[in-house]
N, C-alpha and C. Protein backbone atom coordinates (compact mmCIF):
# COMPACT_ATOMS: atom_id res chain seq x y z
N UNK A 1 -27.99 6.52 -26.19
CA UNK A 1 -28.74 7.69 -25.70
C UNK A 1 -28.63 7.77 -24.18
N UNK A 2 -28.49 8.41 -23.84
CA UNK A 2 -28.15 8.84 -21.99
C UNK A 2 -29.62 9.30 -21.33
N UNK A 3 -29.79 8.53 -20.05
CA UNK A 3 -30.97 8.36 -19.85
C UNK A 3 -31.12 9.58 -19.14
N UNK A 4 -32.20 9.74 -18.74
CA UNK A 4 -32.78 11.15 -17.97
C UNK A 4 -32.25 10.85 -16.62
N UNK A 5 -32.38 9.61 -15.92
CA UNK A 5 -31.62 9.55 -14.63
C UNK A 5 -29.62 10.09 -14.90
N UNK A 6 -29.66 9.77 -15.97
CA UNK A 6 -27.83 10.02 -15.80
C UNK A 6 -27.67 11.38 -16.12
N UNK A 7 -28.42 11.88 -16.75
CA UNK A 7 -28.37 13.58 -17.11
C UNK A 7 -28.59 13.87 -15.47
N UNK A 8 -29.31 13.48 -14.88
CA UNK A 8 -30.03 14.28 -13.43
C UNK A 8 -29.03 14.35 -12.63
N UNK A 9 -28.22 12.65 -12.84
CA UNK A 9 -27.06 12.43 -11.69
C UNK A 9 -25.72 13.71 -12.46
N UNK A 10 -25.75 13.92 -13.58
CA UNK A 10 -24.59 14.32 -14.09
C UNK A 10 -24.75 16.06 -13.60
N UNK A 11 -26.14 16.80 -13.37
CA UNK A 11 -26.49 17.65 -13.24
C UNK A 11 -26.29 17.87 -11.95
N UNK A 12 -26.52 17.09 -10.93
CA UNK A 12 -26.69 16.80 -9.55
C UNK A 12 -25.39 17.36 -9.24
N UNK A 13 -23.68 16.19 -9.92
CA UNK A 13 -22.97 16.27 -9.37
C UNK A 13 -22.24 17.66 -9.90
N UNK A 14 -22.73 18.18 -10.73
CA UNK A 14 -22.16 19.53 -11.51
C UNK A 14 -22.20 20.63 -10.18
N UNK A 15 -23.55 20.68 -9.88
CA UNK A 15 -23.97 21.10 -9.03
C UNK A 15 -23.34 21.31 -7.76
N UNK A 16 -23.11 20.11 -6.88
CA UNK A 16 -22.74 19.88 -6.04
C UNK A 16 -21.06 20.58 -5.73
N UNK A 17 -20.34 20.37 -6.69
CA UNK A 17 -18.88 20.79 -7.30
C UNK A 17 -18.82 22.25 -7.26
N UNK A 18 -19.95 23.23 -8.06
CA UNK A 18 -20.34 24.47 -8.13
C UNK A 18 -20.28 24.95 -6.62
N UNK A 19 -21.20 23.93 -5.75
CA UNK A 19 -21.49 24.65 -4.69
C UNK A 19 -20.24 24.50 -3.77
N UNK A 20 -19.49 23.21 -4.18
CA UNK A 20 -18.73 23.16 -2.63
C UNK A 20 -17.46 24.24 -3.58
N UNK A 21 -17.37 24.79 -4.73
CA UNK A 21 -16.05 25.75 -5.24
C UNK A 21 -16.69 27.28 -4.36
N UNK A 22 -17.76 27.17 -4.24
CA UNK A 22 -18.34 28.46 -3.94
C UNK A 22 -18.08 28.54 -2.53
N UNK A 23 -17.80 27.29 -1.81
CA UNK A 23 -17.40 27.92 -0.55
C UNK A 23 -18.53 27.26 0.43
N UNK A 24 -19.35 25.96 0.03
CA UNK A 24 -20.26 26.08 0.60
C UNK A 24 -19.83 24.17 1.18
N UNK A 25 -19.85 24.60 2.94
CA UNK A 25 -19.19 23.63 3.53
C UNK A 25 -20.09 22.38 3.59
N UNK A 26 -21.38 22.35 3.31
CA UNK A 26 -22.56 21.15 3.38
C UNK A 26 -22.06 20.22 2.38
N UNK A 27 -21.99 20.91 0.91
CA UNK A 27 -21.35 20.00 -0.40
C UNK A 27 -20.43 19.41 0.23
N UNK A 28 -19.45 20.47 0.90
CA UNK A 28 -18.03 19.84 0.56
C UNK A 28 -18.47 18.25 1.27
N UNK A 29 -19.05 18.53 2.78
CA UNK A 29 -19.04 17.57 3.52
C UNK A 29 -19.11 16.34 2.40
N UNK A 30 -20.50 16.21 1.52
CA UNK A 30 -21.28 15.53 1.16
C UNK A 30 -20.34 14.74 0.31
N UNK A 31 -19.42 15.48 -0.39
CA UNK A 31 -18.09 15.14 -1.33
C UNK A 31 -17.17 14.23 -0.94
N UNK A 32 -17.61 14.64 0.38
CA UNK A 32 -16.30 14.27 1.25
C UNK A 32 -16.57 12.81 1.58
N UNK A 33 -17.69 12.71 2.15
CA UNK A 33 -18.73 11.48 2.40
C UNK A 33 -18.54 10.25 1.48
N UNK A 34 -18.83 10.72 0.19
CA UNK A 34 -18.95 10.45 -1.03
C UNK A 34 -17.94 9.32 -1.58
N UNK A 35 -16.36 10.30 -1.32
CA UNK A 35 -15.27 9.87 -2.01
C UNK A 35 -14.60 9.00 -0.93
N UNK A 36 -14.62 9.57 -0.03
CA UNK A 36 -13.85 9.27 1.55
C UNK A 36 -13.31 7.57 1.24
N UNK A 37 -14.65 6.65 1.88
CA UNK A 37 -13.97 5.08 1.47
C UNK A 37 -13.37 4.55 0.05
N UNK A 38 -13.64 5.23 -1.02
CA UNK A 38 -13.32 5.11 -2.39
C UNK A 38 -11.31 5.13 -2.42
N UNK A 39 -11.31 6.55 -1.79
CA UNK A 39 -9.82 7.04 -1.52
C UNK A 39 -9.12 6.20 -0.66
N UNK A 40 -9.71 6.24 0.49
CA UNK A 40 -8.86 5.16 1.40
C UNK A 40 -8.68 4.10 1.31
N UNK A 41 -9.31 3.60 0.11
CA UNK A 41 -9.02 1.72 -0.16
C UNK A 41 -7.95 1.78 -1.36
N UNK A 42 -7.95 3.07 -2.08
CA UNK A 42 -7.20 3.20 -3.23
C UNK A 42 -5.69 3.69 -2.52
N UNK A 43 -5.71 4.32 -1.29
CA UNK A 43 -4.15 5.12 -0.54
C UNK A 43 -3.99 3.96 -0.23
N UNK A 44 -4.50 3.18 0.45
CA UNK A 44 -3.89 1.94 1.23
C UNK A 44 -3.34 1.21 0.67
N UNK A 45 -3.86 0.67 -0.97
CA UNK A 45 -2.80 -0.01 -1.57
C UNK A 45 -1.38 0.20 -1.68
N UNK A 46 -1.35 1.40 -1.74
CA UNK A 46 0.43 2.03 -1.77
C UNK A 46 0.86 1.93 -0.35
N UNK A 47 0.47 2.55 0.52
CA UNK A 47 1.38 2.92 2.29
C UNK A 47 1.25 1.51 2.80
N UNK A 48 -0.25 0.49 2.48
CA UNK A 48 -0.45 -0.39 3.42
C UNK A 48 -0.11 -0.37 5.08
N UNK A 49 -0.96 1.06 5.54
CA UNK A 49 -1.23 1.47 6.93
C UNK A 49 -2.26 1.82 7.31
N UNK A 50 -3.39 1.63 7.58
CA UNK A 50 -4.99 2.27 7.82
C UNK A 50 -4.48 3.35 8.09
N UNK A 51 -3.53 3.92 9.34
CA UNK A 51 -3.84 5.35 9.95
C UNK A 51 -3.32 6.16 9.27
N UNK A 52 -1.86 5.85 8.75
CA UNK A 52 -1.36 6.51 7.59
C UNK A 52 -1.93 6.74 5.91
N UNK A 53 -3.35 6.02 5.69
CA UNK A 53 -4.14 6.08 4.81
C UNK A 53 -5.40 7.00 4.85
N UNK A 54 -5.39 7.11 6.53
CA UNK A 54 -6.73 8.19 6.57
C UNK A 54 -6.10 9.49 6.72
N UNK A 55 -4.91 9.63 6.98
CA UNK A 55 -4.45 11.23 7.22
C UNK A 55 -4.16 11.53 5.99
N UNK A 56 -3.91 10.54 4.77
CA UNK A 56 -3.49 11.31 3.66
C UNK A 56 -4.55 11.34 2.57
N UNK A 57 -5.94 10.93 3.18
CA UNK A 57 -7.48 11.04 2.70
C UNK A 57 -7.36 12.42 3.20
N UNK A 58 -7.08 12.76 4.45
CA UNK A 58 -7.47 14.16 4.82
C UNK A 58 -6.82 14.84 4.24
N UNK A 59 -5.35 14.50 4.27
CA UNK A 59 -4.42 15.54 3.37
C UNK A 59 -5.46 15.96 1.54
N UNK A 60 -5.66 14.96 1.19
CA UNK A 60 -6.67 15.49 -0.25
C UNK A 60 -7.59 15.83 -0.32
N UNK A 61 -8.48 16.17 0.82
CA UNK A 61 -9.61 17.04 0.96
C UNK A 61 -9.58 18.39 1.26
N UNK A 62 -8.26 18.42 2.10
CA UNK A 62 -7.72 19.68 2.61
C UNK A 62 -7.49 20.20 1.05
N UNK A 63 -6.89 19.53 0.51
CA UNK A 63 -6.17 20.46 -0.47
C UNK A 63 -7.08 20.56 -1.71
N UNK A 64 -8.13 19.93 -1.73
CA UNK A 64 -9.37 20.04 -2.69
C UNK A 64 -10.15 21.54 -1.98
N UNK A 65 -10.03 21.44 -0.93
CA UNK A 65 -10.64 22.51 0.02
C UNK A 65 -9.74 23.88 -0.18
N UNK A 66 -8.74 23.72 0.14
CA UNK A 66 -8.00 25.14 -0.48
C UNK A 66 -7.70 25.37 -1.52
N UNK A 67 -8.37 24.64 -2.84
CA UNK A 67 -8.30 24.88 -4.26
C UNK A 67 -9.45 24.77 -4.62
N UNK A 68 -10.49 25.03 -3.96
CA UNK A 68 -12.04 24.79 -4.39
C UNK A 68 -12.57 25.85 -5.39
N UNK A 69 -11.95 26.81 -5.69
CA UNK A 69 -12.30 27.87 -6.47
C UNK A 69 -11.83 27.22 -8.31
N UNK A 70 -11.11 26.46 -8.25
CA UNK A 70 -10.73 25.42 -9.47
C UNK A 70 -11.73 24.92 -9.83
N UNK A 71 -12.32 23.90 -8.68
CA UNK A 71 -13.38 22.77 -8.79
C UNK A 71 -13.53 22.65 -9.87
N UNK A 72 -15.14 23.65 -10.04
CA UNK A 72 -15.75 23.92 -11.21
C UNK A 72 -14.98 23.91 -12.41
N UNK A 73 -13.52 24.15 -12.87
CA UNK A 73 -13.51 23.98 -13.82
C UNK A 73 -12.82 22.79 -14.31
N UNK A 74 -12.51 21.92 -13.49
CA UNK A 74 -12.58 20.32 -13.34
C UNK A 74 -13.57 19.54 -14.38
N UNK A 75 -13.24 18.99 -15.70
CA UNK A 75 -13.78 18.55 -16.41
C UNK A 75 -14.29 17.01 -15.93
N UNK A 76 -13.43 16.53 -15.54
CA UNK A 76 -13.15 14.50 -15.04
C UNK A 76 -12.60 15.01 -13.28
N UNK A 77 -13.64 14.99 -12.13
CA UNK A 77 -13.42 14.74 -11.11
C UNK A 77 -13.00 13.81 -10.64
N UNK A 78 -13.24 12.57 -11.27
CA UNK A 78 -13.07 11.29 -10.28
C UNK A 78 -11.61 11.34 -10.33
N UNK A 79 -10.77 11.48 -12.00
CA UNK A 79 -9.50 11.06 -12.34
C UNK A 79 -8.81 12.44 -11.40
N UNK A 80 -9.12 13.78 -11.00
CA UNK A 80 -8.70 14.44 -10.87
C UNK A 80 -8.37 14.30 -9.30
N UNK A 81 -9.39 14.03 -8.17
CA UNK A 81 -9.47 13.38 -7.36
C UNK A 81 -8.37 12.55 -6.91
N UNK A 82 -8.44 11.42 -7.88
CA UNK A 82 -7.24 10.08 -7.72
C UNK A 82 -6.03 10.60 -8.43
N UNK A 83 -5.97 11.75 -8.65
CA UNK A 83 -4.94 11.72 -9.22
C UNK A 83 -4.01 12.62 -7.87
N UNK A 84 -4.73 13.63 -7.12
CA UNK A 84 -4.45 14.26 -6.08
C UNK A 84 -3.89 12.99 -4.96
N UNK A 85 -4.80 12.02 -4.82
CA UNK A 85 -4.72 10.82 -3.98
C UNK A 85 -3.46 9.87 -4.35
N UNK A 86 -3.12 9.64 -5.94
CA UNK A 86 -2.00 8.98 -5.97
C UNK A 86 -0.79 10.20 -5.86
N UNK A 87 -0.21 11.08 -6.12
CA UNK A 87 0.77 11.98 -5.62
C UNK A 87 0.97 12.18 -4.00
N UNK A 88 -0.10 12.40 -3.88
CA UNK A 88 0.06 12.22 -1.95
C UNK A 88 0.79 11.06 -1.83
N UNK A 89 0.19 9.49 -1.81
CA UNK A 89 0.74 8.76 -1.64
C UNK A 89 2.46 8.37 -2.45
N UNK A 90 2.87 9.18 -3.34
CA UNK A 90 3.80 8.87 -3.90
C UNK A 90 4.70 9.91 -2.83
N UNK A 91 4.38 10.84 -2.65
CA UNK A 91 5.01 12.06 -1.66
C UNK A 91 5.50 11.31 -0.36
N UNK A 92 4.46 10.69 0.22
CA UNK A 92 4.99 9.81 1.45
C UNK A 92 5.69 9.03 1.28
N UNK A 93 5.50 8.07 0.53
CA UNK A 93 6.90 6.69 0.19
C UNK A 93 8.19 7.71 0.39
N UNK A 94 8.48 8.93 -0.71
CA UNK A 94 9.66 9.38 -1.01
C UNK A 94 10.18 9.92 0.49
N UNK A 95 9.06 10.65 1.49
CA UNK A 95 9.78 10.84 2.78
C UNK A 95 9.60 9.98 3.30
N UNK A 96 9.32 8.44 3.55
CA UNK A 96 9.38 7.52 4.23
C UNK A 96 11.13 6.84 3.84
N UNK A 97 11.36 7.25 2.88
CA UNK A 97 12.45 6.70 2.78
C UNK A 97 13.78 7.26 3.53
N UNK A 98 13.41 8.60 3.62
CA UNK A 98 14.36 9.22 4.80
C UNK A 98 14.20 9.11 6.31
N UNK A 99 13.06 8.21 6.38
CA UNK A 99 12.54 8.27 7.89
C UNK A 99 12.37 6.48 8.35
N UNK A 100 13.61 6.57 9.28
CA UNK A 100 13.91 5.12 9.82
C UNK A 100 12.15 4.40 10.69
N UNK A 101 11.39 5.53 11.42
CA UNK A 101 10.58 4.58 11.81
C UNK A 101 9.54 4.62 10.84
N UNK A 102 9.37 5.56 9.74
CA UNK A 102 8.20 5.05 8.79
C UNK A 102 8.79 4.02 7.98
N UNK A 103 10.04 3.70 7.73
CA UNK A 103 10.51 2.53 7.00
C UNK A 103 9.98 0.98 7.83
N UNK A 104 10.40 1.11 9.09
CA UNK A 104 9.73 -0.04 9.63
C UNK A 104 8.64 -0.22 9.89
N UNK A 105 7.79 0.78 10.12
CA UNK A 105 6.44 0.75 9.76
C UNK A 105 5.78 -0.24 8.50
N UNK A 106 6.08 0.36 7.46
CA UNK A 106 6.49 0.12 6.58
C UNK A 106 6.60 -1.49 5.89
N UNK A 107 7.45 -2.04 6.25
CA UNK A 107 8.11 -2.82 5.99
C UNK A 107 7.21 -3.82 7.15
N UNK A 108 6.70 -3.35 8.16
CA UNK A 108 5.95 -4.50 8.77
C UNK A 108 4.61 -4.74 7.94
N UNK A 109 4.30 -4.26 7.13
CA UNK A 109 2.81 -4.62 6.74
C UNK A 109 3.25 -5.21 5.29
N UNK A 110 4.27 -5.53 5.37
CA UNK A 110 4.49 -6.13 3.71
C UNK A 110 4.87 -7.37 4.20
N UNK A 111 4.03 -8.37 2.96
CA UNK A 111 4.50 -10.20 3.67
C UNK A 111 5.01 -10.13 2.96
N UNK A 112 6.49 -10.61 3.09
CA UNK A 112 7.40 -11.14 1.93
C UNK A 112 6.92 -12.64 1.08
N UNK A 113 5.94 -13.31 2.02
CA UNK A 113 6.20 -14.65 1.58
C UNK A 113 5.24 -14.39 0.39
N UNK A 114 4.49 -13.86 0.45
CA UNK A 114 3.11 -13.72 -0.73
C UNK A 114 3.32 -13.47 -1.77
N UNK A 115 4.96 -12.63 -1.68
CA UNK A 115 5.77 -12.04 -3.10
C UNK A 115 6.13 -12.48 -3.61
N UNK A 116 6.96 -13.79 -3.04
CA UNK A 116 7.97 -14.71 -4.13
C UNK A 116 7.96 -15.07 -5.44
N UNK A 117 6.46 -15.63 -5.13
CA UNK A 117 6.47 -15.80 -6.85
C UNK A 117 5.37 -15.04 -7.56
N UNK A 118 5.70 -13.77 -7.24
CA UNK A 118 4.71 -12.99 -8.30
C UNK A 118 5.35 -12.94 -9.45
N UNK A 119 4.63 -12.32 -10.24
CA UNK A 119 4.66 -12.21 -11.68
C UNK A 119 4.26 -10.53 -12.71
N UNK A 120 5.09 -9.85 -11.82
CA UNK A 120 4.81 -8.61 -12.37
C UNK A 120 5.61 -7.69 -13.21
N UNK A 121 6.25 -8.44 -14.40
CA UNK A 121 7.50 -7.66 -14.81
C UNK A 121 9.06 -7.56 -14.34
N UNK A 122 9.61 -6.77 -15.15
CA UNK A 122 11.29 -6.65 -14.41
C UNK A 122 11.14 -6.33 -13.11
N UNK A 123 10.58 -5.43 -12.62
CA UNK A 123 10.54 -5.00 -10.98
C UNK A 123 10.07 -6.36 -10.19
N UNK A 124 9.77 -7.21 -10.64
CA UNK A 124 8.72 -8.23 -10.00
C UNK A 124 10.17 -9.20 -9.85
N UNK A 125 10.63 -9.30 -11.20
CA UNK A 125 11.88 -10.39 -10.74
C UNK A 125 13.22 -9.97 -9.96
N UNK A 126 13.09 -8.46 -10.17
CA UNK A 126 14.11 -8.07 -9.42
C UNK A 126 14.39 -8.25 -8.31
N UNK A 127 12.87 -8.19 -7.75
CA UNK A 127 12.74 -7.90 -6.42
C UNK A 127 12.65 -9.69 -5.82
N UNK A 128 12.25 -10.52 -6.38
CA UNK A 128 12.07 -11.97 -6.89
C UNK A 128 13.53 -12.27 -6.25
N UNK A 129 14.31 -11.95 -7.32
CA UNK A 129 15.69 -12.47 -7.02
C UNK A 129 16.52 -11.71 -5.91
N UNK A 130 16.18 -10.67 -5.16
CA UNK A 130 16.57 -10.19 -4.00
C UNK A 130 16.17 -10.98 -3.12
N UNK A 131 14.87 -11.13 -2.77
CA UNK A 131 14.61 -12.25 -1.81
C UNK A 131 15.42 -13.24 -2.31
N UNK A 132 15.73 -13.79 -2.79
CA UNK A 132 16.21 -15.61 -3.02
C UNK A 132 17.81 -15.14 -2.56
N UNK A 133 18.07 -13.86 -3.08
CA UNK A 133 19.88 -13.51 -2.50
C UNK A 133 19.80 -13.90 -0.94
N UNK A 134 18.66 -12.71 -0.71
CA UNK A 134 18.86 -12.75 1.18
C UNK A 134 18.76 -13.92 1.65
N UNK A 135 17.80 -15.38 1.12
CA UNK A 135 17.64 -16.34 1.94
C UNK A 135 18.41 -17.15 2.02
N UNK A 136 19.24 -17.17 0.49
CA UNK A 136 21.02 -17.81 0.62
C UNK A 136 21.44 -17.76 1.51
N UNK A 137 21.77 -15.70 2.23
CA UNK A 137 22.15 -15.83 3.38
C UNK A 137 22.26 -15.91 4.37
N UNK A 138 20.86 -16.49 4.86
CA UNK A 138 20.44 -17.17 5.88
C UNK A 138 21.13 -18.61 6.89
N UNK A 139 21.53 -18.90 7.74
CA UNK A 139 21.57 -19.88 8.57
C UNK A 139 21.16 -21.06 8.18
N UNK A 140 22.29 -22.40 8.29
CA UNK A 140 21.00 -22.98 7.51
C UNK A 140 19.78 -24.00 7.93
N UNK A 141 20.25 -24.05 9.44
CA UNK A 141 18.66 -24.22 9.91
C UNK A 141 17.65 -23.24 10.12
N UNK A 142 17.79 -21.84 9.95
CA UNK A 142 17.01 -20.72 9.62
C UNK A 142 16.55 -20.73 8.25
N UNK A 143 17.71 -20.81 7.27
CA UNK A 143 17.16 -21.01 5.83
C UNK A 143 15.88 -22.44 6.06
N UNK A 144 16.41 -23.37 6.37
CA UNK A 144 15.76 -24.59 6.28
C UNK A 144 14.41 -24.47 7.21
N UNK A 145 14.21 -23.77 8.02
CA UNK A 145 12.54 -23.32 8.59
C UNK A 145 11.90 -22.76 7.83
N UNK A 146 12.43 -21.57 7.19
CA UNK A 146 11.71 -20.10 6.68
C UNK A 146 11.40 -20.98 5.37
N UNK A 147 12.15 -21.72 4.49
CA UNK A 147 11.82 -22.74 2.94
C UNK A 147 10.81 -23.69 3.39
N UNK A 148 10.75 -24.64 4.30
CA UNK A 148 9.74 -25.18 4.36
C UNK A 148 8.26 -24.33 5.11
N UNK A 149 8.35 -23.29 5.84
CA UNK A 149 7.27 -22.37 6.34
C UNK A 149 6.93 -21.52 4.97
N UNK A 150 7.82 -21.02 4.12
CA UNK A 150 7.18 -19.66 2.77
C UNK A 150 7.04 -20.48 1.63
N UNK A 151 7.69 -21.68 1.56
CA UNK A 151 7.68 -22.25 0.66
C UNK A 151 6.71 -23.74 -0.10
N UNK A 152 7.35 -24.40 1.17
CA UNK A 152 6.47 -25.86 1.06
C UNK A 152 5.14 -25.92 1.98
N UNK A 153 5.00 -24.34 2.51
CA UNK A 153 3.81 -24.31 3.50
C UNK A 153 3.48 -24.95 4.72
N UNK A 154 4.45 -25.92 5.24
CA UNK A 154 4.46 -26.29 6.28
C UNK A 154 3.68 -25.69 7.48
N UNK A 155 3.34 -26.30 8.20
CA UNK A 155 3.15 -25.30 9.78
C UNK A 155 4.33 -25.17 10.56
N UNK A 156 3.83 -24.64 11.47
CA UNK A 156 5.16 -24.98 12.53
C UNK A 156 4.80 -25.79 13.13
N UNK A 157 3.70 -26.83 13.49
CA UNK A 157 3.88 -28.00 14.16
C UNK A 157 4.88 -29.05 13.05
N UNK A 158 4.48 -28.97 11.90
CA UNK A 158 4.78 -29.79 11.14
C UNK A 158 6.40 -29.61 10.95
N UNK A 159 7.16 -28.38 11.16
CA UNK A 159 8.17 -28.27 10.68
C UNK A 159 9.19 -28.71 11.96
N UNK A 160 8.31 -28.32 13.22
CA UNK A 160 9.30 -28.63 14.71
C UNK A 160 9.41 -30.28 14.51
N UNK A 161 7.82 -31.06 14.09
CA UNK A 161 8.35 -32.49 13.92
C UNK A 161 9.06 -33.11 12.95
N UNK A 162 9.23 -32.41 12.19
CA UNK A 162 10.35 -32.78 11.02
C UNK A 162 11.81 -32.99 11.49
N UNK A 163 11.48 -31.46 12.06
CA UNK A 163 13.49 -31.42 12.17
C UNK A 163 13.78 -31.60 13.75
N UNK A 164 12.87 -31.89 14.49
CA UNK A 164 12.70 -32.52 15.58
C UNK A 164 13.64 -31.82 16.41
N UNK A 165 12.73 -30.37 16.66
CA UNK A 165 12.70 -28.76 17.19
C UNK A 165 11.34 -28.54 17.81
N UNK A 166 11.34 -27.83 18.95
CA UNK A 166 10.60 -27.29 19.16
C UNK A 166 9.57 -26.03 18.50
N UNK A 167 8.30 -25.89 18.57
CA UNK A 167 7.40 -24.89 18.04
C UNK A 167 8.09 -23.73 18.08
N UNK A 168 8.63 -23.22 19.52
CA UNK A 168 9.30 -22.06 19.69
C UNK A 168 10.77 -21.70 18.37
N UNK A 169 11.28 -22.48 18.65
CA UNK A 169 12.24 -22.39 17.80
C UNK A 169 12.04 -22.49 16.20
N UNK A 170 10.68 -23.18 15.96
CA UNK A 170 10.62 -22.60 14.59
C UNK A 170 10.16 -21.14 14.39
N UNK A 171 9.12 -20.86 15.43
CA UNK A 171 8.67 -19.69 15.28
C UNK A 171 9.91 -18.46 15.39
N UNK A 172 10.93 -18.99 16.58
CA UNK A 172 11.99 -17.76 16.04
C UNK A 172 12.87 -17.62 14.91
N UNK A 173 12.79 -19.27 14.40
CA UNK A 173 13.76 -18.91 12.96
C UNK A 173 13.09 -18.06 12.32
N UNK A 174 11.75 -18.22 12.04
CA UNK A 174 10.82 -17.67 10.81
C UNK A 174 10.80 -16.19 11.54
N UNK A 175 10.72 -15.64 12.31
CA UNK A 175 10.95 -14.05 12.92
C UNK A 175 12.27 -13.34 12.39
N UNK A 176 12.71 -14.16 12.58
CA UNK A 176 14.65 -13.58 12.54
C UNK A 176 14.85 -13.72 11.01
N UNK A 177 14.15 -14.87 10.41
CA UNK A 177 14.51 -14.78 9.18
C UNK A 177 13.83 -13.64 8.19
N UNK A 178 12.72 -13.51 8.90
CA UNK A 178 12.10 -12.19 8.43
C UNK A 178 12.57 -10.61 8.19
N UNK A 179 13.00 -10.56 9.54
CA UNK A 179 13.67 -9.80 9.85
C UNK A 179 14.93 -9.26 9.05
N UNK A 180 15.65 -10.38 8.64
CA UNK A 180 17.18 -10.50 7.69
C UNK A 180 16.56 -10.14 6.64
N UNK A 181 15.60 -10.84 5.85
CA UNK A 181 14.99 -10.65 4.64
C UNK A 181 14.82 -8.61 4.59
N UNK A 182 14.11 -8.08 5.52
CA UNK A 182 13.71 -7.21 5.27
C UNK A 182 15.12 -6.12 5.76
N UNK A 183 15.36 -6.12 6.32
CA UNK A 183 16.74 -5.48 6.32
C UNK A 183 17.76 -5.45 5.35
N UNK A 184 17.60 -6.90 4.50
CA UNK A 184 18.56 -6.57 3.44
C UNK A 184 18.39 -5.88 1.83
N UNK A 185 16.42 -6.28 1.93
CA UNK A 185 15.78 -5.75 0.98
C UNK A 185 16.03 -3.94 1.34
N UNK A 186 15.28 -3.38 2.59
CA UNK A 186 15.55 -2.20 2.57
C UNK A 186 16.90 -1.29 2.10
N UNK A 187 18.33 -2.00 2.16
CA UNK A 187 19.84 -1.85 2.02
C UNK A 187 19.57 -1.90 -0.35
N UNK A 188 19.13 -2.78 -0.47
CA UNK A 188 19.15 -3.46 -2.09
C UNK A 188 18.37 -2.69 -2.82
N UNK A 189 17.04 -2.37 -2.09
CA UNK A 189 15.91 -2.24 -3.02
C UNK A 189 15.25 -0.67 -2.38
N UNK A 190 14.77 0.32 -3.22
CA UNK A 190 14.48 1.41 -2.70
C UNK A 190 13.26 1.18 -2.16
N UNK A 191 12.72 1.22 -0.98
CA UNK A 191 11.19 1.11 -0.07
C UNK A 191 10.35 1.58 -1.22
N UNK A 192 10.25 2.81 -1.43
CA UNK A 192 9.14 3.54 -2.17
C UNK A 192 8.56 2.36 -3.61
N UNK A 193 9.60 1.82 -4.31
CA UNK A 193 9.62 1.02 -5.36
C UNK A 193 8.84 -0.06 -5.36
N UNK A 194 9.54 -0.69 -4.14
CA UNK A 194 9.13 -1.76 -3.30
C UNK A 194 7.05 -1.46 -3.06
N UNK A 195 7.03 -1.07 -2.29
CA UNK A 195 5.80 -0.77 -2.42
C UNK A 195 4.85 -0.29 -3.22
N UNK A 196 5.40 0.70 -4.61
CA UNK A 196 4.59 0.75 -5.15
C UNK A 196 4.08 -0.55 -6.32
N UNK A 197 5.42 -1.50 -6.40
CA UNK A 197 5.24 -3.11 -7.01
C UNK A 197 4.02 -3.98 -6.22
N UNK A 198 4.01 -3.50 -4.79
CA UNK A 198 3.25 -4.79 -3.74
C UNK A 198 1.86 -4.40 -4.13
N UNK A 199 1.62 -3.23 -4.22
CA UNK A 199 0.33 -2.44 -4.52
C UNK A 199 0.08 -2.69 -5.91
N UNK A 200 0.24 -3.17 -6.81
CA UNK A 200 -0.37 -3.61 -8.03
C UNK A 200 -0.63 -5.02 -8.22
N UNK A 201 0.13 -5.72 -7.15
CA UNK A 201 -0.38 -7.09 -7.65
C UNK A 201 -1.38 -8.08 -6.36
């Protein structure tokens, strides 16, 4: 049986929907209020960019806003909502892929090392065994920093006294090797793909 508070809230938000389709900018705000951090924790999983996550919060309000005469006949808001919110974000990956500095953008907020051994299906090993290609072709005192730093967890104090190197120099293998990694993934693996795999697991 559905309690009198959930009828009130269900009435409330009927309401609210009615008013902001009608044109009435207080709702919308309130909507806006409402959904705002919900959306931006859900965009961010895909772009993994705060600023590029709040413009494309705005981008779905805008466009809830110039289709507000629909609203109302919006059966399931929330799914309808996220569903506006995941297409946006699928829209950007696809022009990020034509666009060299949103690719590195991009590509800086993704740790490769966190990926290695996920476990998410064919895309998961694919992408699994791309990394392990690129680190083959690595240097092999570069390979041999970046395996004991992503792998055996080392520090870099621990790894300069191992191989009896300086801090600096581990820290630039592990940069450069980064670097290779992601350059060769971007060449192998389509960005958009790529990210929408990092964002589920």
């Amino acid at each position: 049986m559905i309690s009198h508070s959930t009828v009130q809230h269900l009435l409330t938000s009927s309401v609210d929907l009615q008013e902001v389709a009608a044109g009435n900018e207080k709702a919308f705000k309130i909507l806006f209020e409402q959904y705002r951090g919900k959306l931006f924790n859900y965009i961010s999983r895909f772009v993994k960019s705060e600023t590029i996550a709040e413009e494309l919060v705005l981008d779905v309000f805008m466009k809830i806003w110039i289709g507000r005469d629909l609203i109302a006949q919006v059966r399931n808001f929330d799914a309808f909502l996220f569903r506006i919110a995941h297409n946006k974000s699928i829209d950007f990956l696809r022009s990020a892929a034509g666009d060299k500095r949103l690719q590195e953008l991009l590509w800086d907020k993704i740790d490769l090392a966190d990926q290695i051994g996920a476990d998410t299906g064919l895309m998961a090993q694919e992408y699994e065994s791309k990394i392990r290609a690129a680190i083959a072709l690595l240097p092999p005192q570069c390979k041999k920093v970046y395996t004991l730093s992503r792998e055996e967890e080392l520090s870099h104090d621990q790894i300069a006294q191992q191989l009896n190197i300086s801090r600096a120099t581990v820290n630039n293998h592990i940069v450069m090797a980064q670097r290779f990694i992601r350059n060769f993934l971007s060449k192998e693996i389509d960005l958009a793909i790529v990210i929408l795999l990092l964002g589920k697991i």
